[in-house]
Every structure is written in C-alpha cells, then in structure tokens.
C-alpha atoms as a PDB file:
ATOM      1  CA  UNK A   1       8.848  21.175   0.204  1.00  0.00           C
ATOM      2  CA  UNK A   2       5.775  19.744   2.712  1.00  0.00           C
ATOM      3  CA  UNK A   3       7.156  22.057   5.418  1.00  0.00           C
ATOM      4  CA  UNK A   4       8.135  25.544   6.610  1.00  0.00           C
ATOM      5  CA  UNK A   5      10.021  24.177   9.545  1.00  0.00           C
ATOM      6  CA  UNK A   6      13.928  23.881   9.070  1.00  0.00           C
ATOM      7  CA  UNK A   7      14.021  21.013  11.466  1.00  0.00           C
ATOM      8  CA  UNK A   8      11.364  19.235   9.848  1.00  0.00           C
ATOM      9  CA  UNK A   9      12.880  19.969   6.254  1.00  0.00           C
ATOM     10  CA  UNK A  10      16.026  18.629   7.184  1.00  0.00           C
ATOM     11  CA  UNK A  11      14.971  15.560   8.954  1.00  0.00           C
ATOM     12  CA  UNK A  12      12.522  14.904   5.503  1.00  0.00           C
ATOM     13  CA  UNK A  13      15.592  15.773   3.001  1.00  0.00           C
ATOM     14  CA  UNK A  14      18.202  13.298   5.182  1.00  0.00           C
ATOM     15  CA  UNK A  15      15.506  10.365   4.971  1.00  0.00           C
ATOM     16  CA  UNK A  16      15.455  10.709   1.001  1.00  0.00           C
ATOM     17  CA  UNK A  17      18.732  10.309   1.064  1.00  0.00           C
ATOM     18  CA  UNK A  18      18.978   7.893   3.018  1.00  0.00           C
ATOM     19  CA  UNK A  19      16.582   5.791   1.232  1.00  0.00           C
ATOM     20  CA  UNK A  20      18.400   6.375  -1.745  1.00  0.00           C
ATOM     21  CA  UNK A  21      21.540   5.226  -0.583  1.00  0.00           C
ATOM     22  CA  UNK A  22      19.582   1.919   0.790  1.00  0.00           C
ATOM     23  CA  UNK A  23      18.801   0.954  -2.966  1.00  0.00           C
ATOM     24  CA  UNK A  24      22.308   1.817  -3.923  1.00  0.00           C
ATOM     25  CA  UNK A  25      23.516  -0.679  -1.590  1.00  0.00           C
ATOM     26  CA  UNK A  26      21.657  -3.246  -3.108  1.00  0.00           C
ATOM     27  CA  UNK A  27      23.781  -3.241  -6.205  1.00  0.00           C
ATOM     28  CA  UNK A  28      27.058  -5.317  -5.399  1.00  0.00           C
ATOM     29  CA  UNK A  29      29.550  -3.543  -7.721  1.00  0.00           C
ATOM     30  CA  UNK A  30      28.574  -0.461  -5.717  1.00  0.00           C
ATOM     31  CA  UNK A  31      28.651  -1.981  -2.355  1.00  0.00           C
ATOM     32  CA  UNK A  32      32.201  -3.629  -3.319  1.00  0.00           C
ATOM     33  CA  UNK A  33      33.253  -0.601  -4.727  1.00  0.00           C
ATOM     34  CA  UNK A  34      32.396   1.908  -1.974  1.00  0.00           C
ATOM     35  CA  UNK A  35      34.181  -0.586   0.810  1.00  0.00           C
ATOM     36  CA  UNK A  36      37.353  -1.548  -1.249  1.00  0.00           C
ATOM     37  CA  UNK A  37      38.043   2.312  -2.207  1.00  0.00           C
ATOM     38  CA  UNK A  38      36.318   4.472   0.618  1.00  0.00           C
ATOM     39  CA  UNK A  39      34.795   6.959  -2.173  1.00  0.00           C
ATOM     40  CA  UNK A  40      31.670   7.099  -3.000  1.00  0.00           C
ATOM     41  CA  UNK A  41      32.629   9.085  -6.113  1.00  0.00           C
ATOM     42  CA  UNK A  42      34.281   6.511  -7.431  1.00  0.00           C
ATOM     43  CA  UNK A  43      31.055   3.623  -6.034  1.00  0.00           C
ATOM     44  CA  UNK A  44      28.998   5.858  -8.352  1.00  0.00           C
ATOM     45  CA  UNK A  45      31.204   5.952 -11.614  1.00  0.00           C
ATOM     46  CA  UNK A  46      30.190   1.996 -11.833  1.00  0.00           C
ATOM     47  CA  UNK A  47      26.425   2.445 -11.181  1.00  0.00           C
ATOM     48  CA  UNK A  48      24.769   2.062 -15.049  1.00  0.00           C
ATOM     49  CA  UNK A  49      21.427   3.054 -16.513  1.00  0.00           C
ATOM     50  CA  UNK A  50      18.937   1.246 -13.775  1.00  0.00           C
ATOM     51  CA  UNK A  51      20.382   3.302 -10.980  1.00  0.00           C
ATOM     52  CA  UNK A  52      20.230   6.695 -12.079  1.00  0.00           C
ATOM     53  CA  UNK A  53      16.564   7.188 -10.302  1.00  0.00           C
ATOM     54  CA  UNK A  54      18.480   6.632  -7.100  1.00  0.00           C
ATOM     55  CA  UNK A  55      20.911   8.097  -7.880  1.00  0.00           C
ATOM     56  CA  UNK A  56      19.200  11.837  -9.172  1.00  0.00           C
ATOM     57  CA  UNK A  57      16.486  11.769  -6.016  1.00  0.00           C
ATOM     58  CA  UNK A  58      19.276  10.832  -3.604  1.00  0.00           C
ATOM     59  CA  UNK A  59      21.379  13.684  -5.144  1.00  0.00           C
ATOM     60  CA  UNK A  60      18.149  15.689  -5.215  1.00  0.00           C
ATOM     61  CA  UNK A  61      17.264  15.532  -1.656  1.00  0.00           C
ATOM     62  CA  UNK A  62      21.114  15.909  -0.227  1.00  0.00           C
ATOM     63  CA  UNK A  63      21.297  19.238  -2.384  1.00  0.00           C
ATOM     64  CA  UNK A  64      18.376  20.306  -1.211  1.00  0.00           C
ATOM     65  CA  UNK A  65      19.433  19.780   2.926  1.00  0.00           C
ATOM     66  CA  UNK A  66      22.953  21.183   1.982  1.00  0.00           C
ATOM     67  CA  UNK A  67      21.250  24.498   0.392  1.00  0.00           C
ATOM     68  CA  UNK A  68      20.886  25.485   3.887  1.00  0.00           C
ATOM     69  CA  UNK A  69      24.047  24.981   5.371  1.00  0.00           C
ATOM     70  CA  UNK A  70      27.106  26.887   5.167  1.00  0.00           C
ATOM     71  CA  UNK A  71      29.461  27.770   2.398  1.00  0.00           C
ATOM     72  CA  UNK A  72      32.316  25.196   4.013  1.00  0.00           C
ATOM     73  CA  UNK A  73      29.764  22.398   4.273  1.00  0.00           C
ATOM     74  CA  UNK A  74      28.966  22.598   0.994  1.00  0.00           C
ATOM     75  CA  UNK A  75      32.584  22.883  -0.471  1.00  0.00           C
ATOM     76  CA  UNK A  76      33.023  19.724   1.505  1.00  0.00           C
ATOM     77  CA  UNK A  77      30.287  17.779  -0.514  1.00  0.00           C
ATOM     78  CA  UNK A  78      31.210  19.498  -3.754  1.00  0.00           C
ATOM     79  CA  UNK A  79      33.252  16.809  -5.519  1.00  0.00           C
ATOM     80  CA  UNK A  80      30.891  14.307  -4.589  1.00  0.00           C
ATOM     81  CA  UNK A  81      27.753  16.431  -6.080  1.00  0.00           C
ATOM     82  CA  UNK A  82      29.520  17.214  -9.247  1.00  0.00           C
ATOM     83  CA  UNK A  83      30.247  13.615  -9.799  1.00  0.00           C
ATOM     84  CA  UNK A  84      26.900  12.386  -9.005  1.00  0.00           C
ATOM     85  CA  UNK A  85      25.593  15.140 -11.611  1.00  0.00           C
ATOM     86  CA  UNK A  86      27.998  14.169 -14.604  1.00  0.00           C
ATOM     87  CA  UNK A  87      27.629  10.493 -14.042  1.00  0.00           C
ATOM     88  CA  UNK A  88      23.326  10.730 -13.813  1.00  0.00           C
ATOM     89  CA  UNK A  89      24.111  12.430 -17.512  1.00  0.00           C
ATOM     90  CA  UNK A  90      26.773  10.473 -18.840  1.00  0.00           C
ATOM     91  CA  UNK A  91      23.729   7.390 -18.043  1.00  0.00           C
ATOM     92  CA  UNK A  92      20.981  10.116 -19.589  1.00  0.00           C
ATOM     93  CA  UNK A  93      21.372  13.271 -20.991  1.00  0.00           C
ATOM     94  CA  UNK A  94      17.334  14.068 -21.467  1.00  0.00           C
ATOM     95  CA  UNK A  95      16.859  12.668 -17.540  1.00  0.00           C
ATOM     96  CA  UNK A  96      13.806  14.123 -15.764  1.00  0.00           C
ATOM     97  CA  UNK A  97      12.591  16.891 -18.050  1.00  0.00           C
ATOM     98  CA  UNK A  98      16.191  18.845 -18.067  1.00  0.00           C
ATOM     99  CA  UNK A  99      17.135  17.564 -14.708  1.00  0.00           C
ATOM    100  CA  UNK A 100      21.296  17.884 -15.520  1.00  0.00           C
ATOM    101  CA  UNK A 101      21.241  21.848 -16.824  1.00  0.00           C
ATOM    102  CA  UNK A 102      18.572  22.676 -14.216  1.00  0.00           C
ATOM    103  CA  UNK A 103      20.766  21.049 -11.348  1.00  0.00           C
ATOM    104  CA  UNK A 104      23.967  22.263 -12.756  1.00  0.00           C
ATOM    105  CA  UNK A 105      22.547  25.742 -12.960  1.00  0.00           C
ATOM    106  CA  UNK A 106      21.631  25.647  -9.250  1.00  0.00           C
ATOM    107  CA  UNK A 107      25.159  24.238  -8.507  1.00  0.00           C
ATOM    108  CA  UNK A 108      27.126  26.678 -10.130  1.00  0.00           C
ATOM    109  CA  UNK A 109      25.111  29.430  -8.437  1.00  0.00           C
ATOM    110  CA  UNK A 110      25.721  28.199  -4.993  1.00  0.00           C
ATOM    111  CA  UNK A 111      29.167  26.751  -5.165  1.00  0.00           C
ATOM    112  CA  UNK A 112      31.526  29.734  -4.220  1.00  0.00           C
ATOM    113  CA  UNK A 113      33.991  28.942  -6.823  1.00  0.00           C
ATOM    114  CA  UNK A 114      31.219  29.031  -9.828  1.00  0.00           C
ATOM    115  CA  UNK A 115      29.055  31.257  -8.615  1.00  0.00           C
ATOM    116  CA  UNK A 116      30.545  34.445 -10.255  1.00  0.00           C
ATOM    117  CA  UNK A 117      30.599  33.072 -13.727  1.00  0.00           C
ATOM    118  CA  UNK A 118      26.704  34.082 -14.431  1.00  0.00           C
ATOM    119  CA  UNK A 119      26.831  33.275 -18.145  1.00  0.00           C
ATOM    120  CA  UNK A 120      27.741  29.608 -17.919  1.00  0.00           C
ATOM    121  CA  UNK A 121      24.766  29.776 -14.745  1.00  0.00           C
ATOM    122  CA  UNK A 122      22.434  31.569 -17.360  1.00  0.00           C
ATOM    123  CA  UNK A 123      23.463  28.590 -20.193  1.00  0.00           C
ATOM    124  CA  UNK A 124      22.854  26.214 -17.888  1.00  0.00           C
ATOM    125  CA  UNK A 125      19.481  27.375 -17.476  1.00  0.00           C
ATOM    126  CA  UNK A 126      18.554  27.913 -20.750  1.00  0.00           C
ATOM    127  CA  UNK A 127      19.712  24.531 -21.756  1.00  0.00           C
ATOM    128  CA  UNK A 128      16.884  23.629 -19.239  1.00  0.00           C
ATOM    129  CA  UNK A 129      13.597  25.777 -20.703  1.00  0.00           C
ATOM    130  CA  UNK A 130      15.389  24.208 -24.103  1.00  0.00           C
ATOM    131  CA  UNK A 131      15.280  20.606 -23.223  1.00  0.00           C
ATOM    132  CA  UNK A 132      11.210  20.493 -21.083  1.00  0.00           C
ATOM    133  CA  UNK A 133       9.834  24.503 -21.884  1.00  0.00           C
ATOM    134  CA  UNK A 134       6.649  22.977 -19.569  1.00  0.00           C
ATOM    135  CA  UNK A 135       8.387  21.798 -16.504  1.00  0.00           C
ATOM    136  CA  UNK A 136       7.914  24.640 -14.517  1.00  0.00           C
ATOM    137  CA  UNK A 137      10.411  24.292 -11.898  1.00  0.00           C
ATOM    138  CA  UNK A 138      13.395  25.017 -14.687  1.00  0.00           C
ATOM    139  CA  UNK A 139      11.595  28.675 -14.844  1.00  0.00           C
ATOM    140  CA  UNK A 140      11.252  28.903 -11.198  1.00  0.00           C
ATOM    141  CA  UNK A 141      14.895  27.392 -10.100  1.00  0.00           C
ATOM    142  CA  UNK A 142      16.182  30.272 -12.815  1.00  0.00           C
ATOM    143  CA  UNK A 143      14.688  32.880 -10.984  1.00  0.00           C
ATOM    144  CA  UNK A 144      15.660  31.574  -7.870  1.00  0.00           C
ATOM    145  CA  UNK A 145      19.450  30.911  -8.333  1.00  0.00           C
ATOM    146  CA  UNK A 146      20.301  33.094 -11.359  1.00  0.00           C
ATOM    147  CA  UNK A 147      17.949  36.375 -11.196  1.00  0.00           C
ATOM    148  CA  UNK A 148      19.509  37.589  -7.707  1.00  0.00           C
ATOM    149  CA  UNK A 149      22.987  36.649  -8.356  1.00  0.00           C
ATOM    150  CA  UNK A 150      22.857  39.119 -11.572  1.00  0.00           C
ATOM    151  CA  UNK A 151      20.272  41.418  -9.874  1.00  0.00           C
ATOM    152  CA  UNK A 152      18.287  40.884 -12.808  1.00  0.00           C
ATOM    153  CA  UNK A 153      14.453  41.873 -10.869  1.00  0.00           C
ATOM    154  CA  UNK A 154      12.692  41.983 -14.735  1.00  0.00           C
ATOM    155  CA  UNK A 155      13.756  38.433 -15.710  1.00  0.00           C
ATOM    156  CA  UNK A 156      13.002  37.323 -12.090  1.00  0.00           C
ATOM    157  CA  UNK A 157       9.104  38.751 -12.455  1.00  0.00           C
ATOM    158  CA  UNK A 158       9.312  37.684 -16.304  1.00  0.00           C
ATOM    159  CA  UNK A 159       9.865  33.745 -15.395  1.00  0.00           C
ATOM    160  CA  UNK A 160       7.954  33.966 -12.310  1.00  0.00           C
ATOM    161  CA  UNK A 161       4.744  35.617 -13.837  1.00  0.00           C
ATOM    162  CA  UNK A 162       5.104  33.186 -16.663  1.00  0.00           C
ATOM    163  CA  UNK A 163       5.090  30.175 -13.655  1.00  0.00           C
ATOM    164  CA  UNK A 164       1.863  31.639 -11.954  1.00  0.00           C
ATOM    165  CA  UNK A 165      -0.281  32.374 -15.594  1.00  0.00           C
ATOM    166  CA  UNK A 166       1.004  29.213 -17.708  1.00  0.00           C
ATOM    167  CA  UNK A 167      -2.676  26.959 -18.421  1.00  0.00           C
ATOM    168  CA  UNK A 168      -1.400  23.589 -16.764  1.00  0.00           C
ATOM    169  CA  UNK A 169      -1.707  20.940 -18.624  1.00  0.00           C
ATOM    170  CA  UNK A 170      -3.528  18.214 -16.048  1.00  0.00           C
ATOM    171  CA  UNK A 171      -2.385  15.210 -19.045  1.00  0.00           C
ATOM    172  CA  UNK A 172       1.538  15.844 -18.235  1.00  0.00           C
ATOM    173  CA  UNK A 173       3.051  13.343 -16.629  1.00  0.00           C
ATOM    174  CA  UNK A 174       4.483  16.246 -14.141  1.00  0.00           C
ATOM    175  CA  UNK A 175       1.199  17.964 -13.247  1.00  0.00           C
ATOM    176  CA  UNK A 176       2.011  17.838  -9.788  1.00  0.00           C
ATOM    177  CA  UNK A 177       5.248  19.226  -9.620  1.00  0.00           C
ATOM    178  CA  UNK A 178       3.840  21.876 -11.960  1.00  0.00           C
ATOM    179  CA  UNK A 179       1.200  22.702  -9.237  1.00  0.00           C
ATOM    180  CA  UNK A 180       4.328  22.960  -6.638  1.00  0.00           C
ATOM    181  CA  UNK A 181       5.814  25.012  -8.787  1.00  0.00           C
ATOM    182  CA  UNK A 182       3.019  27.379  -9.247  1.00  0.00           C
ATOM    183  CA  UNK A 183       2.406  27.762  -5.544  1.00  0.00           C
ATOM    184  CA  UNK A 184       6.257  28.336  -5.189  1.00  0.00           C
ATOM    185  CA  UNK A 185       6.614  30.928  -7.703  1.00  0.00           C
ATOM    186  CA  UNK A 186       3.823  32.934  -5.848  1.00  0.00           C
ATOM    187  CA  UNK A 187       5.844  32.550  -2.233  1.00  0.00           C
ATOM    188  CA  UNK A 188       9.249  33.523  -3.979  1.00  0.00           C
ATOM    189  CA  UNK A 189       7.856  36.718  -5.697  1.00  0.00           C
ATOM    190  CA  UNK A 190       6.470  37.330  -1.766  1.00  0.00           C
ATOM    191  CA  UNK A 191      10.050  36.508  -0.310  1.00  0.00           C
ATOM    192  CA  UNK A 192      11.668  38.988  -2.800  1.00  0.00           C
ATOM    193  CA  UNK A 193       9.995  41.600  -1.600  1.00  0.00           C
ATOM    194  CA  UNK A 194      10.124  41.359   1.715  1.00  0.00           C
ATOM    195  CA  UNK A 195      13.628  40.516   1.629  1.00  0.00           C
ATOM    196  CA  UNK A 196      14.673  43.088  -0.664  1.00  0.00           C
ATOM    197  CA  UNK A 197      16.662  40.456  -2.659  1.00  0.00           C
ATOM    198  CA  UNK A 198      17.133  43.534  -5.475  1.00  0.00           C
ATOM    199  CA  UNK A 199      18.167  47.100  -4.228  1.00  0.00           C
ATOM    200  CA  UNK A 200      18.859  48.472  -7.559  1.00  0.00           C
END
C-alpha cells in the first residue's frame, strides 16, 4: 500500500508477516503445537481470542504478497488461508469492521476453484457493507474482486463513486484507512480504464 514497486511491496508484505508469526510464537500451545504436528493449520485451531490481531494482520499481509503470485502458489497456501479465515471468526464474527465476509469475498474471487461461483462472492460482500456500511475498503475490495469477475462496469463505478464522494467522518476510529481507500478508489477507476478490465 506505501509503494508502487513490486519488489518493495513484497519485501513490506513478507515483514508483516513475519512479525506476525513472531508474536504467534510467543504463545506456547502454538509453538508446541506447530513443532509436534508440522501444520500450522492445526497451531492456529488452538490460538483463542487474544491472538486473533496476529493472527488477521499476519493473514492480511500474506494475502496481500500472494495476490501477486501465480494461480499454483496460491492453491498451495489455500488450506492454510481458509483456516486462518474461519478460525479469526469462529474467535469473532464482527472482527475489524466486516473483516471475515470482506476477506472471504476476496478469497473466493481469486481462488480458482471459487472463483466462478459469483453469487456466494457477491454474498460475501454484501455481508460486508451489512456488518461496517462506513468502512470503505468493503466498497472498494467489491469492486475490485467481484465487479470484473461478473463484468459488472455500473456496480464497479456505483461503489467506486460512492468511495470517492462519501463525507468522511474524521471521529471514526478508521479515518485513515478510509482516506486509503478514497485515494485507491480514484487509482482503480484509472486502472480500469486503461486496462480495459470491461469490454462489454
């Protein structure tokens, strides 16, 4: 997000990760469980309630680096995502302003074996506007992830516009991300175009 360099990107998504997975290790169930069983899957089924910061913004930034990569790479990570995802809201269903639908969304639209089912992608998302209708990044992930799949170009200009003219609300405890998302709502509407990401 600081940086339009790949390289750069990567390097900054692997660190949150990493960090992540350095406060992980400090719980000793985990730690047990990761080196008696080899799978971290499993490590993270035994993490409770404290963890699932970690947990979300390790799962958070690794998504984000793997959104890059190829369709193999990420079918390798796949069991390990989904895991992460139902576990973070097994501990919290409201977590992070619709964090679980947003994220699941997202997943489902980039995971090869999902990706064609558009109306449990579109639910997803919805769930997300339901649960935090003034986080801005569920509108913008939406038109992102969902809006090209279906070559939808009116709901993708419909969320987006509604991104770049919503009155931010400076007392929300997400005012900066809502700033991000502003400024990335403009870029994606610019990237749309130039790409040609709908030919209808």
């Amino acid at each position: 997000y600081l940086t339009n360099n790949p390289s750069l990107r990567d390097s900054l998504f692997l660190r949150g990760y990493d960090v992540s997975q350095s406060i992980l290790n400090q719980n000793k169930q985990y730690r047990d469980l990761l080196f008696s069983s080899g799978d971290e899957s499993i490590a993270i089924r035994g993490l409770d309630g404290e963890w699932k910061e970690a947990l979300y913004w390790g799962m958070a930034n690794y998504g984000q680096w793997l959104s890059t990569k190829s369709s193999l790479v990420r079918l390798g990570q796949r069991d390990l995502h989904w895991t992460t995802l139902e576990h973070i809201n097994a501990l919290d269903s409201v977590y992070f302003h619709g964090a679980y639908h947003r994220y699941k969304g997202a997943l489902l639209a980039r995971d090869p074996a999902t990706q064609n089912d558009t109306t449990a992608i579109r639910q997803a998302f919805d769930l997300a506007i339901d649960a935090s209708p003034d986080y801005l990044g569920n509108y913008t992930l939406m038109a992102l992830y969902y809006c090209p799949i279906t070559q939808n170009k009116d709901l993708f200009y419909q969320l987006l516009t509604r991104v770049v003219t919503t009155q931010i609300d400076t007392n929300l405890p997400y005012y900066p991300e809502n700033l991000f998302e502003r400024k990335l709502a403009e870029r994606l509407m610019i990237k749309a175009e130039k790409e040609n990401w709908f030919k209808l």
